[in-house]
PDB file of N, CA and C in Angstrom:
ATOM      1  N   UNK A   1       0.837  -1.182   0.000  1.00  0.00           N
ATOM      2  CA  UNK A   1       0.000   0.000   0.000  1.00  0.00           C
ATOM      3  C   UNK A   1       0.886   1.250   0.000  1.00  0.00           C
ATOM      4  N   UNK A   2       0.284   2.332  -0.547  1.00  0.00           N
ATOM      5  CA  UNK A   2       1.599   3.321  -0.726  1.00  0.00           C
ATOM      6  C   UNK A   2       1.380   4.338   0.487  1.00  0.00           C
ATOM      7  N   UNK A   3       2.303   5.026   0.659  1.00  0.00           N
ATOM      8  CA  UNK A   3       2.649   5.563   1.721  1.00  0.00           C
ATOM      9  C   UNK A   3       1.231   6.895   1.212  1.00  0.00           C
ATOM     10  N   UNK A   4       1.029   7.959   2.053  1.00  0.00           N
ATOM     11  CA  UNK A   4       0.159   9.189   1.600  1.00  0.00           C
ATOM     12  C   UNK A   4       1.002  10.156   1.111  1.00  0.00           C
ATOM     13  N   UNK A   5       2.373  10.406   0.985  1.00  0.00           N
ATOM     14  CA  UNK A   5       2.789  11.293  -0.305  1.00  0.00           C
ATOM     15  C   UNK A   5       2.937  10.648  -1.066  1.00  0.00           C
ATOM     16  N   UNK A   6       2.627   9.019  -1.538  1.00  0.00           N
ATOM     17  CA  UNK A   6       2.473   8.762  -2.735  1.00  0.00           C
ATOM     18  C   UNK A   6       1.236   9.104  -3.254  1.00  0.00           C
ATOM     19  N   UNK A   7       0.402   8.624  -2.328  1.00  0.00           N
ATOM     20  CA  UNK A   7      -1.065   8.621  -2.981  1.00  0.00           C
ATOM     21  C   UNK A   7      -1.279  10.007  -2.921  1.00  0.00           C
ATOM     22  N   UNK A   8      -0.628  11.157  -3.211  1.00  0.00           N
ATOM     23  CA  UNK A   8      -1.170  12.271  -2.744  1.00  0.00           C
ATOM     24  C   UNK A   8      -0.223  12.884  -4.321  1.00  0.00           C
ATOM     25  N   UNK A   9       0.893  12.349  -4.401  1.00  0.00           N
ATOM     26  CA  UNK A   9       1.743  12.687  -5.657  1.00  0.00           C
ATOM     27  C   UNK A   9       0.536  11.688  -6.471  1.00  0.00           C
ATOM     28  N   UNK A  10      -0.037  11.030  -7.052  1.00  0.00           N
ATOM     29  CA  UNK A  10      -0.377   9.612  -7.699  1.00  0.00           C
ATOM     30  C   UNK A  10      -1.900  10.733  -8.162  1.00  0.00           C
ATOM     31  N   UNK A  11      -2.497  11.086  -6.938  1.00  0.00           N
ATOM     32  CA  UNK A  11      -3.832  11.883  -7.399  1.00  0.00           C
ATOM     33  C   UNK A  11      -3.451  13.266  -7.809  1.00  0.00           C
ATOM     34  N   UNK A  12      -2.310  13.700  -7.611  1.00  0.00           N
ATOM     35  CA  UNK A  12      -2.231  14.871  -8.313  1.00  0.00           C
ATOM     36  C   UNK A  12      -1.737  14.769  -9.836  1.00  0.00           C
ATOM     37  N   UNK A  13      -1.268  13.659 -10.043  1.00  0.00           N
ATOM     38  CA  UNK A  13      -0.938  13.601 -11.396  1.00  0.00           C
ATOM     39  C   UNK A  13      -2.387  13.124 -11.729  1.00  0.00           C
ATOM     40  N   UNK A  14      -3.127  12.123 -11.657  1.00  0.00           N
ATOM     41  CA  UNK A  14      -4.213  12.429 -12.096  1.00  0.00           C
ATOM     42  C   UNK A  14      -5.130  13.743 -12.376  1.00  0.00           C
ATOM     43  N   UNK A  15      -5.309  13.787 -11.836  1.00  0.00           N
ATOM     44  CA  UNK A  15      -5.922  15.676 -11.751  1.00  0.00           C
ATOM     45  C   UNK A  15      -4.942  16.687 -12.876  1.00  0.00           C
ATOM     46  N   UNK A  16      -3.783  16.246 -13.157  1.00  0.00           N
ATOM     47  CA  UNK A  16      -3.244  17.065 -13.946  1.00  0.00           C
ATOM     48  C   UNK A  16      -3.059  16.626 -15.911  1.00  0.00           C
ATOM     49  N   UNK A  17      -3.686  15.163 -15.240  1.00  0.00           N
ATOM     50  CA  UNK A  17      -3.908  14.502 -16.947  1.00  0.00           C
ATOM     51  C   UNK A  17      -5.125  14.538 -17.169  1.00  0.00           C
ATOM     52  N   UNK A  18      -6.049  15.038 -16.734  1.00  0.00           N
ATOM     53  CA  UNK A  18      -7.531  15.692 -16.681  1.00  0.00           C
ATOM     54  C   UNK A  18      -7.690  15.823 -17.996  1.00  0.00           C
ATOM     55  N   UNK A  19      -8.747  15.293 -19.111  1.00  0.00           N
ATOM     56  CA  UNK A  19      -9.023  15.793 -20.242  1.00  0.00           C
ATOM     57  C   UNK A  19      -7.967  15.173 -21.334  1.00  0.00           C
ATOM     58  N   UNK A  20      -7.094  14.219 -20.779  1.00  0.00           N
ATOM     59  CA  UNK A  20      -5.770  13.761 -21.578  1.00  0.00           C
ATOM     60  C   UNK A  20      -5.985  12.498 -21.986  1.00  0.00           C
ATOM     61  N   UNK A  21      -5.708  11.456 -22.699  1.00  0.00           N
ATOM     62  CA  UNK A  21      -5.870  10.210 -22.966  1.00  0.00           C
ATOM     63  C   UNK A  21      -4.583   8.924 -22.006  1.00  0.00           C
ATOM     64  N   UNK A  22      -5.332   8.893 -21.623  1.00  0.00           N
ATOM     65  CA  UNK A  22      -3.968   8.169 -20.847  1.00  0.00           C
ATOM     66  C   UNK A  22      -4.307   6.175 -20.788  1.00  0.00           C
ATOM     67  N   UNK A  23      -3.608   5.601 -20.500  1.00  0.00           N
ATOM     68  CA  UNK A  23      -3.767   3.810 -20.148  1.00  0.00           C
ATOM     69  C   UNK A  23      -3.236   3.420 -18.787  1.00  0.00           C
ATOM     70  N   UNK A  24      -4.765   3.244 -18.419  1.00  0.00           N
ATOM     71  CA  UNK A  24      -4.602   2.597 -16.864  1.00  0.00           C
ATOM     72  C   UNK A  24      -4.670   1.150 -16.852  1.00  0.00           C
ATOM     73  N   UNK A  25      -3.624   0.839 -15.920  1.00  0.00           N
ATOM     74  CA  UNK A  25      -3.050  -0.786 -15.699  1.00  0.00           C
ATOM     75  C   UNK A  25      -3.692  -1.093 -14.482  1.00  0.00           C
ATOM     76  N   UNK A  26      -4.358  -2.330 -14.335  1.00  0.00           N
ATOM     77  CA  UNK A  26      -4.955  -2.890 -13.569  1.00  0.00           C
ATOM     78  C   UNK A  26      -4.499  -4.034 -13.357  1.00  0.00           C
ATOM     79  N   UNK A  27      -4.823  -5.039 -12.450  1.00  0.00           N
ATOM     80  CA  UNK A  27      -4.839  -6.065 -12.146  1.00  0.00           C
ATOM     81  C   UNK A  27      -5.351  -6.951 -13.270  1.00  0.00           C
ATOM     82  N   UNK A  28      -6.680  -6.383 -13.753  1.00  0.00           N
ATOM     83  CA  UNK A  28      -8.043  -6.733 -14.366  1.00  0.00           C
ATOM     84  C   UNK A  28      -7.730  -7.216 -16.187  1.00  0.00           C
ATOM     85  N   UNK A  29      -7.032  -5.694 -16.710  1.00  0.00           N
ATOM     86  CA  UNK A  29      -6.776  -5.098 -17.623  1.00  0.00           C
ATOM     87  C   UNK A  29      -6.148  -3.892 -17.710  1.00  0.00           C
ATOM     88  N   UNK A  30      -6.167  -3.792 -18.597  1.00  0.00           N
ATOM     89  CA  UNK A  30      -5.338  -2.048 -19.346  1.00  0.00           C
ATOM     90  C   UNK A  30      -6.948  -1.628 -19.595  1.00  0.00           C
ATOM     91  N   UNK A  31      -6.909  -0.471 -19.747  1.00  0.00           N
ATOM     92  CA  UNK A  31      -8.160   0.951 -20.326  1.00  0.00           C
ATOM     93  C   UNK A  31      -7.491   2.045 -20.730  1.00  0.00           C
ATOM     94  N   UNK A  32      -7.429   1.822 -22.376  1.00  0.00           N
ATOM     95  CA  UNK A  32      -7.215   3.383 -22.518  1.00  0.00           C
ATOM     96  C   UNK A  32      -8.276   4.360 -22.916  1.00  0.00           C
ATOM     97  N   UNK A  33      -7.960   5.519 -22.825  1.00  0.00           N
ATOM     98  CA  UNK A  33      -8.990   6.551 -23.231  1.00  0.00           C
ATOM     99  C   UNK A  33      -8.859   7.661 -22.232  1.00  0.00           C
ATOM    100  N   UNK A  34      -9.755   8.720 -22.546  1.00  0.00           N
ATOM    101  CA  UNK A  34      -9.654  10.437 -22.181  1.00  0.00           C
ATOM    102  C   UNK A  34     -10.067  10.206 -20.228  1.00  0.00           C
ATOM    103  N   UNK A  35      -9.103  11.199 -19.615  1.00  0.00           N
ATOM    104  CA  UNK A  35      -9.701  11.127 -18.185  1.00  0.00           C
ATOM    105  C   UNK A  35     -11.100  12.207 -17.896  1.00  0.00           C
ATOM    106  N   UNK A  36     -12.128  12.150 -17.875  1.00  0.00           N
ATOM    107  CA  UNK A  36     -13.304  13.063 -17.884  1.00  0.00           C
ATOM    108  C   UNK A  36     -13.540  13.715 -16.420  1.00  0.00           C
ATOM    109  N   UNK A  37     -13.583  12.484 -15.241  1.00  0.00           N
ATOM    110  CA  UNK A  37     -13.806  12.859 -14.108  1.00  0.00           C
ATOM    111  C   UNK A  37     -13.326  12.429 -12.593  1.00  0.00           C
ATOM    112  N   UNK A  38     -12.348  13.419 -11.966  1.00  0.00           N
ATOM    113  CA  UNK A  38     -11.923  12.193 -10.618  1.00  0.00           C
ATOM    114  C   UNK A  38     -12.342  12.822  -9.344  1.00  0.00           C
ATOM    115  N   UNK A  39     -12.889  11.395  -8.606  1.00  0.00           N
ATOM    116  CA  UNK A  39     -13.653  12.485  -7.391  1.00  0.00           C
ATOM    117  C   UNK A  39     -12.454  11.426  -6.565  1.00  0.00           C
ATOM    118  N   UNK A  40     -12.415  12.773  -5.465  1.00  0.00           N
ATOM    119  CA  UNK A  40     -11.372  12.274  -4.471  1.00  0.00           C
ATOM    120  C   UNK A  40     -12.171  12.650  -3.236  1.00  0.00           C
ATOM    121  N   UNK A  41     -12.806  11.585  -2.778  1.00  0.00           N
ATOM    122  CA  UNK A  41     -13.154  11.452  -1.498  1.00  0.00           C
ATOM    123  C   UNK A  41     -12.342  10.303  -0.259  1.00  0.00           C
ATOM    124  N   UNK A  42     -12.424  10.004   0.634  1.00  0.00           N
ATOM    125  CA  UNK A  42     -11.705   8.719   1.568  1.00  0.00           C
ATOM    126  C   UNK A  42     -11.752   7.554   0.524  1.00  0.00           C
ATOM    127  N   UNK A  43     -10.454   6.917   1.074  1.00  0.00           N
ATOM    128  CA  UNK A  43     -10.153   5.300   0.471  1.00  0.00           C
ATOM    129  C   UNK A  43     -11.778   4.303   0.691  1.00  0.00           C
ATOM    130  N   UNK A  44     -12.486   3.666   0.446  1.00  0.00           N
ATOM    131  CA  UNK A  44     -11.984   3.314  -1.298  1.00  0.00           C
ATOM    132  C   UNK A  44     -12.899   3.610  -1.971  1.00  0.00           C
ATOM    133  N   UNK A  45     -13.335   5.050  -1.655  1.00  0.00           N
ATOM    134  CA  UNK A  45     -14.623   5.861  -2.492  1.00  0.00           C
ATOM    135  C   UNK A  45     -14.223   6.586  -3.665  1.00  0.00           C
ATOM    136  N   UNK A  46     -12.470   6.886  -3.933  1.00  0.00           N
ATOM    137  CA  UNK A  46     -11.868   7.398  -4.374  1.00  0.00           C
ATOM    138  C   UNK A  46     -11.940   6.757  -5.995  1.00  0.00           C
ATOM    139  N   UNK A  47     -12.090   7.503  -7.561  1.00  0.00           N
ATOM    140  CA  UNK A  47     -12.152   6.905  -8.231  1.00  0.00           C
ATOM    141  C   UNK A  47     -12.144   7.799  -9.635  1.00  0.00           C
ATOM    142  N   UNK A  48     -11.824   7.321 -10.662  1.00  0.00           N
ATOM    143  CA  UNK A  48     -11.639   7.913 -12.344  1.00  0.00           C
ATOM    144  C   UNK A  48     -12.420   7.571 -12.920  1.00  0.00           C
ATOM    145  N   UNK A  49     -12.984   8.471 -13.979  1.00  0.00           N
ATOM    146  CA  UNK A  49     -13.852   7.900 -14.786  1.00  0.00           C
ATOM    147  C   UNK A  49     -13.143   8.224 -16.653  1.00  0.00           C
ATOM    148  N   UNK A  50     -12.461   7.239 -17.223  1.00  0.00           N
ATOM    149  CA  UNK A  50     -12.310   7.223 -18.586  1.00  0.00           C
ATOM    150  C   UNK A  50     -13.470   7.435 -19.482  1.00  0.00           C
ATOM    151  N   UNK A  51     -13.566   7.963 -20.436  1.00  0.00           N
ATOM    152  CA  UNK A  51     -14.151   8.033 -21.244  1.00  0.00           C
ATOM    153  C   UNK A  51     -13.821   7.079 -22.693  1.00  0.00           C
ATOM    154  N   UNK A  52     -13.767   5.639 -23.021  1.00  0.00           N
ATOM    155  CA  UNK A  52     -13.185   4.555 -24.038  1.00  0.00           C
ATOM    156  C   UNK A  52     -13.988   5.363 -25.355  1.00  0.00           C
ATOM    157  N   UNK A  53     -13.209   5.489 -26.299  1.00  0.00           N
ATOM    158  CA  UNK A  53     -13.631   5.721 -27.469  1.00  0.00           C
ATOM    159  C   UNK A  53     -14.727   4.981 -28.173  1.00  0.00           C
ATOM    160  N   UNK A  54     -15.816   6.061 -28.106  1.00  0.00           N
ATOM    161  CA  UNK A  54     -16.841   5.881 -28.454  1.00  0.00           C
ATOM    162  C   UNK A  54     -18.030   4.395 -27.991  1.00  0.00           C
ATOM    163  N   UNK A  55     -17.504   3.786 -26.699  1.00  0.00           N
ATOM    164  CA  UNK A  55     -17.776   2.406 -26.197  1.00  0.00           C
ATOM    165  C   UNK A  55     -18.047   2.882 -24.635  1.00  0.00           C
ATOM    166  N   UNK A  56     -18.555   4.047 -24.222  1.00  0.00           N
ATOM    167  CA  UNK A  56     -19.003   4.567 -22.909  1.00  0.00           C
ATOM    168  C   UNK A  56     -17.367   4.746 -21.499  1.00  0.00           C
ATOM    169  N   UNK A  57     -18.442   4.761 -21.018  1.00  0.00           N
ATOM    170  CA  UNK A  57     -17.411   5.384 -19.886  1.00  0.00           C
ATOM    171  C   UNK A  57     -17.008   4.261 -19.036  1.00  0.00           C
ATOM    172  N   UNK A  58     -15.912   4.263 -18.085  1.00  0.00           N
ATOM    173  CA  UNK A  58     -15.575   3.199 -17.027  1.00  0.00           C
ATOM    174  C   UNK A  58     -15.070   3.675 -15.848  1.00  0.00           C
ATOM    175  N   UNK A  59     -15.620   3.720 -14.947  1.00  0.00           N
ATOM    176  CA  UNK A  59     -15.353   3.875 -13.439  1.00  0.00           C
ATOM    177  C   UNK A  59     -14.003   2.758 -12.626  1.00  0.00           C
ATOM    178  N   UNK A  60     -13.075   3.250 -12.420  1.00  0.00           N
ATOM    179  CA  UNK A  60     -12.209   2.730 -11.901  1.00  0.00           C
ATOM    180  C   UNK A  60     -11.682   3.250 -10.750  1.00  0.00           C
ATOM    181  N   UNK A  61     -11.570   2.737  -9.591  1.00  0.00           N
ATOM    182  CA  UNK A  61     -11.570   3.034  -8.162  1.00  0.00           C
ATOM    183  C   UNK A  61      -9.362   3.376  -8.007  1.00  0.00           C
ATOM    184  N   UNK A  62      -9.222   4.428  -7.074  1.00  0.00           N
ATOM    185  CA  UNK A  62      -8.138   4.466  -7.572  1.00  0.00           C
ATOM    186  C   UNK A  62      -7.326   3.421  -7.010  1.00  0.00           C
ATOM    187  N   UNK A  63      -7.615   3.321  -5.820  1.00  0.00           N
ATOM    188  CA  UNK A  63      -7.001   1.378  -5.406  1.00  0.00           C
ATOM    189  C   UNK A  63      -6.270   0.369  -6.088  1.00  0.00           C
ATOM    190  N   UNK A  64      -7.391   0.266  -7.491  1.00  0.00           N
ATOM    191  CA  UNK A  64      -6.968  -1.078  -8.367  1.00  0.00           C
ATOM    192  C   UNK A  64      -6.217   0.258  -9.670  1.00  0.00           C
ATOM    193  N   UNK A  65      -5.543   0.742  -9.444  1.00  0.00           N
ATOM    194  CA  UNK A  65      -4.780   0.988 -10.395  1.00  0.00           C
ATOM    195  C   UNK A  65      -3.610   0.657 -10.237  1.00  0.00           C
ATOM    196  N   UNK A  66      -3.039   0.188 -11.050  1.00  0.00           N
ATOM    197  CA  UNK A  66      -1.788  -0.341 -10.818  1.00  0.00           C
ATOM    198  C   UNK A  66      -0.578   0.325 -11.713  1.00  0.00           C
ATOM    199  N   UNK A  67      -0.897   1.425 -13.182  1.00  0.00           N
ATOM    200  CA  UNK A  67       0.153   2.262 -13.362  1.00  0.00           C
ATOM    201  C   UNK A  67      -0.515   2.998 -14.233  1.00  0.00           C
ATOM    202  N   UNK A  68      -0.175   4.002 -14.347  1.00  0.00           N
ATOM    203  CA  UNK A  68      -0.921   5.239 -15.351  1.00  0.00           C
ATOM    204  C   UNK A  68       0.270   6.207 -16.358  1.00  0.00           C
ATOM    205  N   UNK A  69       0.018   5.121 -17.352  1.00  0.00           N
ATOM    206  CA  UNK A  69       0.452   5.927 -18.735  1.00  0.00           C
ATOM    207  C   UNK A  69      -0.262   7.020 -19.390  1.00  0.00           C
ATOM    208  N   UNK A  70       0.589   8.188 -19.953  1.00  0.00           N
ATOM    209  CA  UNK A  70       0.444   9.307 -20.242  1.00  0.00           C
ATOM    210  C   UNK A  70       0.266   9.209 -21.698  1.00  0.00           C
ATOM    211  N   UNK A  71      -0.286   9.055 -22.426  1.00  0.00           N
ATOM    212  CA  UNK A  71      -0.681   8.915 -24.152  1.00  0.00           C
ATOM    213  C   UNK A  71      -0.649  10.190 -24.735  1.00  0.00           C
ATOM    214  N   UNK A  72       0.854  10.684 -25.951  1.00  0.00           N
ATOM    215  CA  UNK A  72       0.667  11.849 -26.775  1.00  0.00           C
ATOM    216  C   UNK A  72      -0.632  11.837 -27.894  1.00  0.00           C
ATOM    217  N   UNK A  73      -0.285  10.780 -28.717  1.00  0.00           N
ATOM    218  CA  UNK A  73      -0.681  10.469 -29.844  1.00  0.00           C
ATOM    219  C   UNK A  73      -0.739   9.271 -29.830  1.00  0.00           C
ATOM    220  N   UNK A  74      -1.366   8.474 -31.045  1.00  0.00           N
ATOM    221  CA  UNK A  74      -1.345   7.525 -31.402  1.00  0.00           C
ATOM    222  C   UNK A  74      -0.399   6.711 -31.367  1.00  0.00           C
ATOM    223  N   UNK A  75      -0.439   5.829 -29.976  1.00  0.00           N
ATOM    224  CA  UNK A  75       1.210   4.496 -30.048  1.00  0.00           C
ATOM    225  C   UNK A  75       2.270   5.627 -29.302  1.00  0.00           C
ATOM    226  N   UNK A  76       2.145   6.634 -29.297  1.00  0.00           N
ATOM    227  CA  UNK A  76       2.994   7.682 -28.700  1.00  0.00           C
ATOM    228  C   UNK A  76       3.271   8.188 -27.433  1.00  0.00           C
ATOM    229  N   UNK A  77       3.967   7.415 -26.141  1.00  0.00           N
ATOM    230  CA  UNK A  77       4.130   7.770 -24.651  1.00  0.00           C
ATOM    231  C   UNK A  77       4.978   8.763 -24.730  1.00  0.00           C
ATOM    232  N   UNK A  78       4.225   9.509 -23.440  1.00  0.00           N
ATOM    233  CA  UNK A  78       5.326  10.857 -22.860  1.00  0.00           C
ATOM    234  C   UNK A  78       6.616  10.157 -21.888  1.00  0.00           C
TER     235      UNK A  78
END
């Protein structure tokens, strides 16, 4: 479990890829697509909502994330 300046560095980079396309790693799967909405309330209410191209939205709790890639372009990491 990460310490709280991780999770505190971890949600601020979220919040700062706001509106960006990024690929979140899960346990589960990968999801890529645009970040639309993150509510940061107490563990484990805490959570992202992607927007998948043109295939609806997905709610992912920030818990089960396991790494968050930054997407320029197409095939293209920052």
């Amino acid at each position: 479990m990460a310490n709280d300046l991780e999770s505190n560095q971890f949600r601020q980079l979220l919040l700062e890829s706001l509106n960006d396309t990024v690929e979140i790693v899960t346990n589960f799967s990968s999801i890529t697509g645009e970040i639309v909405q993150i509510e940061i309330f107490n563990i484990p209410l805490d959570y992202v909502v992607i927007k998948e191209a043109e295939q609806g939205f997905v709610y992912i709790p920030l818990f089960a994330i396991d790494a968050l890639i930054l997407v320029q372009e197409e095939g293209d990491l920052q």
